[in-house]
N, C-alpha and C. Protein backbone atom coordinates (compact mmCIF):
# COMPACT_ATOMS: atom_id res chain seq x y z
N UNK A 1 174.23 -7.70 33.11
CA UNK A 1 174.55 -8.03 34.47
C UNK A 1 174.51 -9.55 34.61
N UNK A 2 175.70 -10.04 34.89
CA UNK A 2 175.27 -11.47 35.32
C UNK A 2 174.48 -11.98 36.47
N UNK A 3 174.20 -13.04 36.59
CA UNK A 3 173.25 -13.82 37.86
C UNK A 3 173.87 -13.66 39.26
N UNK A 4 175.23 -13.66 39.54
CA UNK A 4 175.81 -13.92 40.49
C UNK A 4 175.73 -12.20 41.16
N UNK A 5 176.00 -11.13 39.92
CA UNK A 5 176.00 -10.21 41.07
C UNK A 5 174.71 -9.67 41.54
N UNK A 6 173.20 -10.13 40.96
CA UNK A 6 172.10 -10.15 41.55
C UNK A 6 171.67 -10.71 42.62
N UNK A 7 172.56 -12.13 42.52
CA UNK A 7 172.30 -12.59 44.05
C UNK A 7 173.21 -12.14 44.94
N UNK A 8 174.38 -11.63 44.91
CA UNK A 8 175.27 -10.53 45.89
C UNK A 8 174.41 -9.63 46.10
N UNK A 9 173.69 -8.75 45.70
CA UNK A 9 173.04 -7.32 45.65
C UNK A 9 171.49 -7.55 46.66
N UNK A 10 170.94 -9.01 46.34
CA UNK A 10 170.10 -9.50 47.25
C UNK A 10 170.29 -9.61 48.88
N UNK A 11 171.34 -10.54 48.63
CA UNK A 11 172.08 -10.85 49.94
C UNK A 11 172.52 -9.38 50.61
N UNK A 12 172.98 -8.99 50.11
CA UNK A 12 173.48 -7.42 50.39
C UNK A 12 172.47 -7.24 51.81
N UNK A 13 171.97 -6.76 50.61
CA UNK A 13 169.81 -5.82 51.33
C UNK A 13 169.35 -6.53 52.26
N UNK A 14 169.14 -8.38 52.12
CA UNK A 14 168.53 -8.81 53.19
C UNK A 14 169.48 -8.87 54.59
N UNK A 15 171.02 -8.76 54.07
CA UNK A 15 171.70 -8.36 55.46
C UNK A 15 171.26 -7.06 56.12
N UNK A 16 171.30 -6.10 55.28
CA UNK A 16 171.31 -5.04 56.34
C UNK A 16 169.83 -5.18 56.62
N UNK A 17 169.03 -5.89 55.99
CA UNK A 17 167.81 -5.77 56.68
C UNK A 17 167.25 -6.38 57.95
N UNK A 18 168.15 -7.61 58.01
CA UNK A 18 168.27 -8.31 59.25
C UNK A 18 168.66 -7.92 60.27
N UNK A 19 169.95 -6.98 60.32
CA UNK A 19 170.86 -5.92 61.17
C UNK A 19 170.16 -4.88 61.59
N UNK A 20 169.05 -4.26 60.80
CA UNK A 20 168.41 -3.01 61.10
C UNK A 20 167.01 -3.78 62.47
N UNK A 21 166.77 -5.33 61.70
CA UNK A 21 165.62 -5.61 62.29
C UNK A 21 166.28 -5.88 64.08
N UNK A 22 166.78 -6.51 63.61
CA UNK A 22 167.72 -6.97 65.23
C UNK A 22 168.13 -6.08 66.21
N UNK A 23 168.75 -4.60 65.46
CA UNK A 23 169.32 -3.49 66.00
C UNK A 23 168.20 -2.73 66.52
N UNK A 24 167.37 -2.64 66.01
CA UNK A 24 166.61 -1.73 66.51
C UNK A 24 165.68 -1.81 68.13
N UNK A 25 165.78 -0.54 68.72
CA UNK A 25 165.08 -0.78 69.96
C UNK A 25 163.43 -1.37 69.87
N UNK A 26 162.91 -1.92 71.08
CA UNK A 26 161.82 -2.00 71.39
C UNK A 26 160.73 -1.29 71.55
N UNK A 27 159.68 -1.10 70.69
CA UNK A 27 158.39 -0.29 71.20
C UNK A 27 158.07 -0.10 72.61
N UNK A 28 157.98 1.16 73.02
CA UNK A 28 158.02 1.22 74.39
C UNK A 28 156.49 2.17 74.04
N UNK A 29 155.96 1.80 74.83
CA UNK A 29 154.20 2.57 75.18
C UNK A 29 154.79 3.64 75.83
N UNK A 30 153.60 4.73 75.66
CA UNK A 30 153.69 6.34 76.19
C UNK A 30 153.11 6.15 77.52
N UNK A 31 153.51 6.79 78.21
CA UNK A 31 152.94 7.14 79.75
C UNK A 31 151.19 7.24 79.64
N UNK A 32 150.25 6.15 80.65
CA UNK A 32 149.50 6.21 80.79
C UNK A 32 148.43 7.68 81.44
N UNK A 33 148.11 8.46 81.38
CA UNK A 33 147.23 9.25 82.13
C UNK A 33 145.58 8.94 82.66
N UNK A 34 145.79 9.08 83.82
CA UNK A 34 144.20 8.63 84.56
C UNK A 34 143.92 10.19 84.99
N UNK A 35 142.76 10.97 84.61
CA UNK A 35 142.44 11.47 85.02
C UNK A 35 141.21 11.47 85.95
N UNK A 36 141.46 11.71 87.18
CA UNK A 36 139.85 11.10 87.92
C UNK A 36 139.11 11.76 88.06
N UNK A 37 137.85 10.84 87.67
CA UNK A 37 136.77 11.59 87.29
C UNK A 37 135.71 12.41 88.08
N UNK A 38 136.13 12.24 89.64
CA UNK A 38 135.55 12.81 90.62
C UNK A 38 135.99 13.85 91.02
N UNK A 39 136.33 15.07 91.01
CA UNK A 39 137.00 16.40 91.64
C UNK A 39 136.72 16.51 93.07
N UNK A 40 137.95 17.29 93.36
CA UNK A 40 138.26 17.45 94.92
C UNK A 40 137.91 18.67 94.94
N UNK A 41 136.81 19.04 95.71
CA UNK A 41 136.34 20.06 96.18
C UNK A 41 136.13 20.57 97.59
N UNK A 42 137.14 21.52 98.02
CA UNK A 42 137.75 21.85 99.62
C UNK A 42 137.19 23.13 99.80
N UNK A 43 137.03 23.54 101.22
CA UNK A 43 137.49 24.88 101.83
C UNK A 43 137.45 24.79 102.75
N UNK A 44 138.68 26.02 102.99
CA UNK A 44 139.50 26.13 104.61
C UNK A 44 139.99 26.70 104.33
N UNK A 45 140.12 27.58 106.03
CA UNK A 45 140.55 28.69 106.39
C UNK A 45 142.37 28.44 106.73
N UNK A 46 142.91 29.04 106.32
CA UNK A 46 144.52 28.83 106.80
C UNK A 46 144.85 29.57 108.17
N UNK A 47 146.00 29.22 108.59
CA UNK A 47 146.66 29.76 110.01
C UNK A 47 146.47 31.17 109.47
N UNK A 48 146.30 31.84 108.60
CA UNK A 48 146.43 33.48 108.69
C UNK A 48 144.81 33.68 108.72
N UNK A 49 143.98 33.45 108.65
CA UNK A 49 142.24 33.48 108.75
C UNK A 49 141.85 33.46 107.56
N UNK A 50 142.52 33.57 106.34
CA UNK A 50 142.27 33.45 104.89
C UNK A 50 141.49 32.60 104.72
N UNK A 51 140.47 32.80 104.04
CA UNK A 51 139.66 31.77 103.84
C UNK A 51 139.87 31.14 102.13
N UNK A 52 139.99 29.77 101.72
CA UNK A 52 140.30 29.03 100.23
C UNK A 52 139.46 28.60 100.52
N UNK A 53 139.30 28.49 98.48
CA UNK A 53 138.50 27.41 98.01
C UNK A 53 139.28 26.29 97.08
N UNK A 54 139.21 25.24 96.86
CA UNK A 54 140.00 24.97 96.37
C UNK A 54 139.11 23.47 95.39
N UNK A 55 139.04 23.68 93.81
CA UNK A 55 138.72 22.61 93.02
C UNK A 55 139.28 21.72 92.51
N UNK A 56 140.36 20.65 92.41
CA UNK A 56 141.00 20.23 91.44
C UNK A 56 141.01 18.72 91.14
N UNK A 57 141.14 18.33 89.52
CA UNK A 57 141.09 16.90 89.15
C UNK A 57 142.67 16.53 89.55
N UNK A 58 142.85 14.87 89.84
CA UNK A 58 143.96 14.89 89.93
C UNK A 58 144.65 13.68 89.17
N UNK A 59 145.37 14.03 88.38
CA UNK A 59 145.61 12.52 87.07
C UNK A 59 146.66 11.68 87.97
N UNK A 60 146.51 10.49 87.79
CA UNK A 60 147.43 9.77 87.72
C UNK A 60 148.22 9.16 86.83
N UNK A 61 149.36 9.21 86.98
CA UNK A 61 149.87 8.59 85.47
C UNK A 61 151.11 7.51 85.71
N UNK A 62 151.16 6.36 84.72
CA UNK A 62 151.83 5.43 84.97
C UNK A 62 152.72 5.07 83.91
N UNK A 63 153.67 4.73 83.50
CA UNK A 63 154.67 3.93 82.61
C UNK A 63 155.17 2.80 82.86
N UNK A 64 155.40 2.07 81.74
CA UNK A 64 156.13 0.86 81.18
C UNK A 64 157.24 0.66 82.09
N UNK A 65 158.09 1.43 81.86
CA UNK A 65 159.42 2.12 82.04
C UNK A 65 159.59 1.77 83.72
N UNK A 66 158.92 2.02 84.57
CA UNK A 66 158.69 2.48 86.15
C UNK A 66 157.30 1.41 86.42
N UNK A 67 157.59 0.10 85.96
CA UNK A 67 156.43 -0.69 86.64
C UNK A 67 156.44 -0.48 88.24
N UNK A 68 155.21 -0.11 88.91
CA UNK A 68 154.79 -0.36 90.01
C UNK A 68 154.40 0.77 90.86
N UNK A 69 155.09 1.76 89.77
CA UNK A 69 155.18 3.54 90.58
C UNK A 69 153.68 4.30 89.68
N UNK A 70 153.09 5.21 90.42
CA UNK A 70 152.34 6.04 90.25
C UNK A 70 153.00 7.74 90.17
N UNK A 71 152.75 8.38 89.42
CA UNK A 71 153.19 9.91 89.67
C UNK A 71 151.66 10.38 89.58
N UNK A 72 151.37 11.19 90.96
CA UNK A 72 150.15 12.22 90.99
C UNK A 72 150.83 13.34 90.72
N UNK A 73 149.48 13.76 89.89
CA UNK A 73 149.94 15.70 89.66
C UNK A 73 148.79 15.93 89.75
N UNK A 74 148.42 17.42 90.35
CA UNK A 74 147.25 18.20 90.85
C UNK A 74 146.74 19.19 89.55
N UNK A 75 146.02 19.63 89.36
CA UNK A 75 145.35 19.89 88.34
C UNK A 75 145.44 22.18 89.03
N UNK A 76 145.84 22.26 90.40
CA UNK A 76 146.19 23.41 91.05
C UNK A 76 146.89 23.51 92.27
N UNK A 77 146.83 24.58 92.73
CA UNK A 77 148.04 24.72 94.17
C UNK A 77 147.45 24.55 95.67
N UNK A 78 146.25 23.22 95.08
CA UNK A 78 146.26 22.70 96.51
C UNK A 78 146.56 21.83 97.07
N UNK A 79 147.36 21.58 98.26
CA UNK A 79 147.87 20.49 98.67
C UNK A 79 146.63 19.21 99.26
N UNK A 80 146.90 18.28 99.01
CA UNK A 80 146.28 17.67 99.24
C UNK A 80 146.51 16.51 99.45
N UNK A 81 145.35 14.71 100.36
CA UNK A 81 146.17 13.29 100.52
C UNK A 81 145.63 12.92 99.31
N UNK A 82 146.19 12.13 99.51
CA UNK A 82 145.95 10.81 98.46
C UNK A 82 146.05 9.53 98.92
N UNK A 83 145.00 9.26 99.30
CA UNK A 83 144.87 7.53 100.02
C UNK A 83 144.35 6.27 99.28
N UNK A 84 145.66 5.91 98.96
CA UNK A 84 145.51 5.07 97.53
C UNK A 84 144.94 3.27 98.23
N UNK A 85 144.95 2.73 97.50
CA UNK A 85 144.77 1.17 97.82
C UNK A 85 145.02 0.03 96.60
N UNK A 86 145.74 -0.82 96.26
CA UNK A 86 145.87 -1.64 95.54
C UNK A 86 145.34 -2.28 95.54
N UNK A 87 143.90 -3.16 95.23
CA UNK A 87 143.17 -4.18 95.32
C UNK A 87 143.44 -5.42 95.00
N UNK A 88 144.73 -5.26 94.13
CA UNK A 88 145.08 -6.25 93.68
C UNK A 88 146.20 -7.31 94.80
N UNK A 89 147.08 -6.37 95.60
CA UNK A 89 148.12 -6.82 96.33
C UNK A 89 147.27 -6.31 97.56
N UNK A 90 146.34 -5.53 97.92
CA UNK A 90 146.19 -5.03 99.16
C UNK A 90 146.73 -4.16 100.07
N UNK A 91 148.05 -3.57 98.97
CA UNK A 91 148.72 -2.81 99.46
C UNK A 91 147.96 -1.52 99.39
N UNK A 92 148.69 -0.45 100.92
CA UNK A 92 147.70 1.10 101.25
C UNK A 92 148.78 1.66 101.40
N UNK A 93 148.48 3.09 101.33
CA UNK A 93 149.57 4.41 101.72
C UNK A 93 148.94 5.60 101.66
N UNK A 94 149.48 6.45 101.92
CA UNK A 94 148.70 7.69 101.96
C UNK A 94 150.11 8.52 101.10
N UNK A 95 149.71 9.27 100.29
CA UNK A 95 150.68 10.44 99.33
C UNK A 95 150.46 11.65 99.87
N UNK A 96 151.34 12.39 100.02
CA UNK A 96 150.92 14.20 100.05
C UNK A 96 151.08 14.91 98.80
N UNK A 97 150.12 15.19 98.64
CA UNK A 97 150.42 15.82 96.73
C UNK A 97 150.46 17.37 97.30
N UNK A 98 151.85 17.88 96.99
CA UNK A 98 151.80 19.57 97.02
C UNK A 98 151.54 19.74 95.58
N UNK A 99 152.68 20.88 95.53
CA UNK A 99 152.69 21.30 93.59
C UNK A 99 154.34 20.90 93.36
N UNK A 100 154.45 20.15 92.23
CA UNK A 100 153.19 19.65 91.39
C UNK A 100 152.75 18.95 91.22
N UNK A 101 153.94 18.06 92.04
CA UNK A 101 153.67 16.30 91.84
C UNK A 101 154.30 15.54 92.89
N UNK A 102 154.01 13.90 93.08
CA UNK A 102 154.41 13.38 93.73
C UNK A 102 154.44 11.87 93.53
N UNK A 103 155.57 11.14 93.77
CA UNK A 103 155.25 9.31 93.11
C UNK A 103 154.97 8.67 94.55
N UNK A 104 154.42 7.55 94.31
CA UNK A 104 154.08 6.40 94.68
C UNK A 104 153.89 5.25 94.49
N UNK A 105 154.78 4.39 95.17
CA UNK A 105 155.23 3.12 95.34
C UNK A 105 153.87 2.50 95.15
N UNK A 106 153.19 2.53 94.37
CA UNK A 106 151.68 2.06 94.73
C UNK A 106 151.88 0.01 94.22
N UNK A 107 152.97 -0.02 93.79
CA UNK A 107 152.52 -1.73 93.09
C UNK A 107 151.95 -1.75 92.05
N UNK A 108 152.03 -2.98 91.05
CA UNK A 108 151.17 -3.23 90.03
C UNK A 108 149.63 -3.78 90.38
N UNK A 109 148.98 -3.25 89.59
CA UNK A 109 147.81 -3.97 89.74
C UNK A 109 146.55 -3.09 90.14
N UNK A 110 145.48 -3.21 90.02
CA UNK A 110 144.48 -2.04 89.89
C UNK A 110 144.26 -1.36 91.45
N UNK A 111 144.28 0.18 91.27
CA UNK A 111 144.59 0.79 92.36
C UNK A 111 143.87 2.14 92.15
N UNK A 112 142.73 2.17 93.36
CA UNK A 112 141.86 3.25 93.57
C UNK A 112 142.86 3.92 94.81
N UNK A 113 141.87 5.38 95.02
CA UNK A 113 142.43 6.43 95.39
C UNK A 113 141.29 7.35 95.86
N UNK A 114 140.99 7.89 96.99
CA UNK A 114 140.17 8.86 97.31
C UNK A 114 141.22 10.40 97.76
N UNK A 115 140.71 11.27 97.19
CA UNK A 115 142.12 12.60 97.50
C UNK A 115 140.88 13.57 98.50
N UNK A 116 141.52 14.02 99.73
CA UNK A 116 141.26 14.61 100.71
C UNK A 116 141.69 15.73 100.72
N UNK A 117 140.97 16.90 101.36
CA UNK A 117 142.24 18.00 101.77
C UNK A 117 142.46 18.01 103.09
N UNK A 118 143.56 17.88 103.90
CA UNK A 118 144.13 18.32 104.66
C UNK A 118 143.61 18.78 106.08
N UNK A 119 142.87 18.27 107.45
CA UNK A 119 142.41 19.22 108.35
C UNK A 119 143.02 19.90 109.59
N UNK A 120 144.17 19.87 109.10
CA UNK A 120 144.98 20.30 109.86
C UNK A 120 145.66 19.76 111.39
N UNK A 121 146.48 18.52 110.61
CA UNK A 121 147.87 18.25 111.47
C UNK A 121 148.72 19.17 111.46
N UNK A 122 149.57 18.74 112.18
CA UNK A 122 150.57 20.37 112.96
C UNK A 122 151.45 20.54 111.37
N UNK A 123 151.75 19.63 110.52
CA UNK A 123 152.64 19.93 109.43
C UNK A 123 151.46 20.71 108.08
N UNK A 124 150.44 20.57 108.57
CA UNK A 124 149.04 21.29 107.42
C UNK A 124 148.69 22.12 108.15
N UNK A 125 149.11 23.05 108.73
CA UNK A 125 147.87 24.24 109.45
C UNK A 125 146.62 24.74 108.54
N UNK A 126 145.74 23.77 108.20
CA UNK A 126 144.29 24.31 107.85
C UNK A 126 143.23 23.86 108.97
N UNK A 127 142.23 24.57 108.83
CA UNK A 127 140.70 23.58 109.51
C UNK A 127 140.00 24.14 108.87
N UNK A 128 139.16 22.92 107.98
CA UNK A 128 137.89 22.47 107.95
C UNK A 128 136.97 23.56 107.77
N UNK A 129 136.00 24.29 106.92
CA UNK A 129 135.01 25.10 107.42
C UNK A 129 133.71 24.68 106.94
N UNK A 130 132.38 24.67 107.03
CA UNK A 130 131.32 23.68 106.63
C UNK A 130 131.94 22.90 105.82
N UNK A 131 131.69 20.82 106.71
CA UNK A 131 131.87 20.05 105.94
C UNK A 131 131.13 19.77 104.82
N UNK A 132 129.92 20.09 105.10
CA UNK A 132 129.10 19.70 104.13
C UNK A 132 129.23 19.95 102.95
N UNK A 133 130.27 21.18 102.82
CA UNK A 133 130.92 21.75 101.38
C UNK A 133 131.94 20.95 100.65
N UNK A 134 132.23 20.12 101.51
CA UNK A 134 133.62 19.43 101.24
C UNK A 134 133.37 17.81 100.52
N UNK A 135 134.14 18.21 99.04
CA UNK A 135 133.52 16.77 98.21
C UNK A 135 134.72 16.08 98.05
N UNK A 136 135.16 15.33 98.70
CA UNK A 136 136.56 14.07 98.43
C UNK A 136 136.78 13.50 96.69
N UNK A 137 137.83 13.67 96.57
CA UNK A 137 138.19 13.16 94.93
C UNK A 137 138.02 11.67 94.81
N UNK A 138 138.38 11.42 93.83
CA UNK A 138 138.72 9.80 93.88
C UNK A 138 138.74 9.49 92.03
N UNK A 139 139.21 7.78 91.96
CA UNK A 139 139.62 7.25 90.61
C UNK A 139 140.20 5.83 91.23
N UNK A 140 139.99 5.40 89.83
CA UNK A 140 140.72 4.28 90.06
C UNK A 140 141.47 4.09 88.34
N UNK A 141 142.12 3.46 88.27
CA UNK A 141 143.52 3.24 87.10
C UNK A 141 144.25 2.20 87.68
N UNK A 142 145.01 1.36 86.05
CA UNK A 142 145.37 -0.07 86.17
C UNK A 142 147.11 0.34 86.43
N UNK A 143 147.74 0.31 87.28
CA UNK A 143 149.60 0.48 87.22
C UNK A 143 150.12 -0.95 86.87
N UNK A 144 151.16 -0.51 85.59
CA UNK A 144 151.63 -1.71 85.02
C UNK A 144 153.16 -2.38 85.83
């Protein structure tokens, strides 16, 4: 083999290796999950006299992809708020998490959350039965 077609055969490889390096997409991070560590623990009676109980963690989860947005998902089929706060911007809102999920505009930047159930505004027909039973959720997680 002569010299010249070793250095063709070099050149070759480090082209396509340059092309592959250049071409290729960006590492993109997986969706964050916050699960909070406080559970929402409810009961109430519904407009039919039924009486619920209702336990559930509720994750938050965030991506790269969707800087500034939050998606809550409920951990079961209770509806419930979500009264978030950004500490970072100061920005507030309140979420209604049915099933299964729900986003929020929450902003970047570290953002707690206390989750409530429901005491019945005219669009929630529940009320309340011993508060003292009733343990509010909460978490906090960083949205990128």
């Amino acid at each position: 083999m002569r010299p010249h077609h070793g250095l063709r055969r070099a050149s070759i490889v480090a082209g396509i290796g340059v092309a592959l390096l250049f071409g290729a997409q960006p590492a993109v991070a997986a969706p964050t999950d916050t699960v909070f560590p406080v559970p929402l623990v409810g009961a109430s009676v519904s407009a039919t006299g039924l009486p619920s109980v209702c336990v559930m963690y509720v994750t938050a989860s965030t991506d790269l992809a969707t800087p500034g947005i939050t998606r809550f998902t409920g951990g079961g089929y209770c509806n419930v708020f979500i009264h978030w706060r950004n500490i970072s911007t100061g920005a507030a809102s309140i979420a209604y998490l049915g099933y299964p999920s729900v986003e929020a505009q929450t902003g970047s930047g570290i953002v707690l959350a206390t989750v409530t159930v429901p005491t019945g505004p005219p669009d929630y027909p529940a009320v309340m039965v011993q508060p003292g039973m009733i343990q509010p959720g909460g978490g906090a997680w960083t949205v990128p």
